[in-house]
C-alpha atoms as a PDB file:
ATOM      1  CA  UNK A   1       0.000   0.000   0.000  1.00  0.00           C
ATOM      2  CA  UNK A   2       1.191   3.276  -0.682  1.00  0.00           C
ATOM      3  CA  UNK A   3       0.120   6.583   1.084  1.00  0.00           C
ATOM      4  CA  UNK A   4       1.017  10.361  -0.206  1.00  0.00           C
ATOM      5  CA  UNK A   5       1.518  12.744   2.771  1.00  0.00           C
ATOM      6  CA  UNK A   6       1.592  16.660   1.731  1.00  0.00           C
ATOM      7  CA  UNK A   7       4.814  17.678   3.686  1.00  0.00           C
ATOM      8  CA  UNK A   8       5.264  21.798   4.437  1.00  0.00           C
ATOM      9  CA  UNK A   9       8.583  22.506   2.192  1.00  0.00           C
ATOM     10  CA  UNK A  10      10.107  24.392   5.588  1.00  0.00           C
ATOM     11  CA  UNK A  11      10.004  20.823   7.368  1.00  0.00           C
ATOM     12  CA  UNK A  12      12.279  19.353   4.805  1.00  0.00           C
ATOM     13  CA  UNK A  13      14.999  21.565   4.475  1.00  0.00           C
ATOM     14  CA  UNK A  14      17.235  19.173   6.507  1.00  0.00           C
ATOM     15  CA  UNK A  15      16.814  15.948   4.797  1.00  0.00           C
ATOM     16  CA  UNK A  16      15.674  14.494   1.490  1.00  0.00           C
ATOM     17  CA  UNK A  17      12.172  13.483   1.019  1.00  0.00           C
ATOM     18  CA  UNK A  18      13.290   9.780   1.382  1.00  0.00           C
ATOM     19  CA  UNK A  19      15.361  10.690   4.492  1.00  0.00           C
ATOM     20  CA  UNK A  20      11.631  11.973   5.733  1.00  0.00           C
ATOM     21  CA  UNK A  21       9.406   9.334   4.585  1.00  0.00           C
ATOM     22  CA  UNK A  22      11.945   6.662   6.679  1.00  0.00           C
ATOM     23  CA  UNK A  23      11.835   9.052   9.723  1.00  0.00           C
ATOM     24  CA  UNK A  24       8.024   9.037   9.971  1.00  0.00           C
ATOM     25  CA  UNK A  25       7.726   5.330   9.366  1.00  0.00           C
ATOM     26  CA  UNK A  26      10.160   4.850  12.296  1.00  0.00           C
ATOM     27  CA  UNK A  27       8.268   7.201  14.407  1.00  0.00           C
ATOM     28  CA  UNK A  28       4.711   5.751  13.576  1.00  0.00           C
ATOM     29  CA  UNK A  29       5.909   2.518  14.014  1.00  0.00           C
ATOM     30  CA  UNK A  30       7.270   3.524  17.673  1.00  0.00           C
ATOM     31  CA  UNK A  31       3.666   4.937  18.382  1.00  0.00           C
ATOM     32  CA  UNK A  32       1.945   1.923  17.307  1.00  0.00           C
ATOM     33  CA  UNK A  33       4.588  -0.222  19.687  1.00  0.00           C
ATOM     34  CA  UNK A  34       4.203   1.962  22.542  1.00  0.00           C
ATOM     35  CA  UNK A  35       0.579   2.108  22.022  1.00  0.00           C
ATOM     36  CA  UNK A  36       0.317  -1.504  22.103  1.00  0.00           C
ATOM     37  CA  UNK A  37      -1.320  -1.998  18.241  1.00  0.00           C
ATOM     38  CA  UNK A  38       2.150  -3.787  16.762  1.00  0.00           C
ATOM     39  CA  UNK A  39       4.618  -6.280  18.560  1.00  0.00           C
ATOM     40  CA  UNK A  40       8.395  -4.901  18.344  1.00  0.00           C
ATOM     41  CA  UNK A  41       8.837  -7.694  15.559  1.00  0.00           C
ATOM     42  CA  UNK A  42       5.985  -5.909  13.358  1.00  0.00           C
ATOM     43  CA  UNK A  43       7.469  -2.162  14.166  1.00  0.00           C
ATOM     44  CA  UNK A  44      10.716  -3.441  13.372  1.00  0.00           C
ATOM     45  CA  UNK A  45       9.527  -4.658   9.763  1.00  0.00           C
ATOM     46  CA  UNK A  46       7.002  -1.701   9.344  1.00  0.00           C
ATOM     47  CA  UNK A  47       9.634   0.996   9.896  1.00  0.00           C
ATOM     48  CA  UNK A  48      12.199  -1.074   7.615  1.00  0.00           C
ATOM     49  CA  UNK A  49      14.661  -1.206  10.516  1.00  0.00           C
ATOM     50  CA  UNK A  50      16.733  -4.303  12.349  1.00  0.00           C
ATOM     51  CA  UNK A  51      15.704  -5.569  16.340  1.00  0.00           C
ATOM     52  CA  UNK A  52      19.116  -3.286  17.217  1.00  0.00           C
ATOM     53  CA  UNK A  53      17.925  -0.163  15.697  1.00  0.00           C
ATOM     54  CA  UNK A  54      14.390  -0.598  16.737  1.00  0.00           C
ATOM     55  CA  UNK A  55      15.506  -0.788  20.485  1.00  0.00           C
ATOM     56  CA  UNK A  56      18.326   2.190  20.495  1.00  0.00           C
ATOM     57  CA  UNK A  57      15.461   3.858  18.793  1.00  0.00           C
ATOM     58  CA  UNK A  58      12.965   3.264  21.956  1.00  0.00           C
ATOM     59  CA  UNK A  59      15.748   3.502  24.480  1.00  0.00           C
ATOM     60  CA  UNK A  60      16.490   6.858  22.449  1.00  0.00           C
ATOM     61  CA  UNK A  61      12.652   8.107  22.833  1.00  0.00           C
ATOM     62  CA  UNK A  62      12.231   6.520  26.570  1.00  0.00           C
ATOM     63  CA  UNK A  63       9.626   3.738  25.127  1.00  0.00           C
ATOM     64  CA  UNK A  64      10.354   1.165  27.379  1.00  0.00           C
ATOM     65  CA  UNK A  65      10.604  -2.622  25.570  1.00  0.00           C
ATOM     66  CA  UNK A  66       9.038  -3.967  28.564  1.00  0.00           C
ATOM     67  CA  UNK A  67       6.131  -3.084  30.247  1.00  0.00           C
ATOM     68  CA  UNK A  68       4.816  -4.988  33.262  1.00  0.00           C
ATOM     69  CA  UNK A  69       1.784  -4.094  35.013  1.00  0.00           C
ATOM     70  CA  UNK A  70       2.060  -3.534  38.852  1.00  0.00           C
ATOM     71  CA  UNK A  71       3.144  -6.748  40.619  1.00  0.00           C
ATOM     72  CA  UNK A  72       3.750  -8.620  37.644  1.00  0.00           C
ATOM     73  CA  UNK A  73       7.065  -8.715  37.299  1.00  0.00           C
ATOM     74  CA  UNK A  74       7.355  -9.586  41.716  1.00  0.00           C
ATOM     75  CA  UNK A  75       5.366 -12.684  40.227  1.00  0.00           C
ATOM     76  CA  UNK A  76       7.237 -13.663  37.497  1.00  0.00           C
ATOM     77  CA  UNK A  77      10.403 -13.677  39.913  1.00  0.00           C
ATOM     78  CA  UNK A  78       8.279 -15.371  42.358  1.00  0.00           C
ATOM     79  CA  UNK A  79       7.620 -18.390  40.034  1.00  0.00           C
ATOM     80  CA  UNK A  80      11.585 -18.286  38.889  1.00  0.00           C
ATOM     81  CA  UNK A  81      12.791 -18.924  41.969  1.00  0.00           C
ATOM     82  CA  UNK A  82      10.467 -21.578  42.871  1.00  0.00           C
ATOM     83  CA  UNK A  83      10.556 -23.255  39.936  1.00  0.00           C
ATOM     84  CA  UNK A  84      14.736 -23.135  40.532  1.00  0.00           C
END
């Protein structure tokens, strides 16, 4: 699929217009990791990037890779150890 975005000329002074197009597909597919819509495997192949690049990217942007709810992680450790 293919999708035209009308860019302001003054936000691509900087970089070429394929330079842009890769930066927003990295940066919508870190919103639709941290949001929860696309696994770091998908964001990794919609943004065209490797695993390594993906994560500097969200330790670069403080997107953490991952998230455990409250107490979660205190049972996961619980289970480790008795399972050891």
């Amino acid at each position: 699929m293919q999708i035209t975005l009308d860019v302001p000329e003054q936000f691509c002074m900087d970089v070429s217009p394929e330079e842009l197009g890769r930066q927003i597909k990295l940066y919508a597919a870190l919103t639709m990791y941290q949001s929860g819509s696309l696994s770091a495997g998908a964001a990794c192949e919609f943004a065209g990037v490797d695993r390594f690049t993906f994560i500097a990217e969200c330790r670069k942007h403080n997107i953490p890779m991952i998230n455990y709810e409250p107490g979660e992680l205190a049972a996961e450790v619980a289970a480790f150890r008795k399972a050891s």
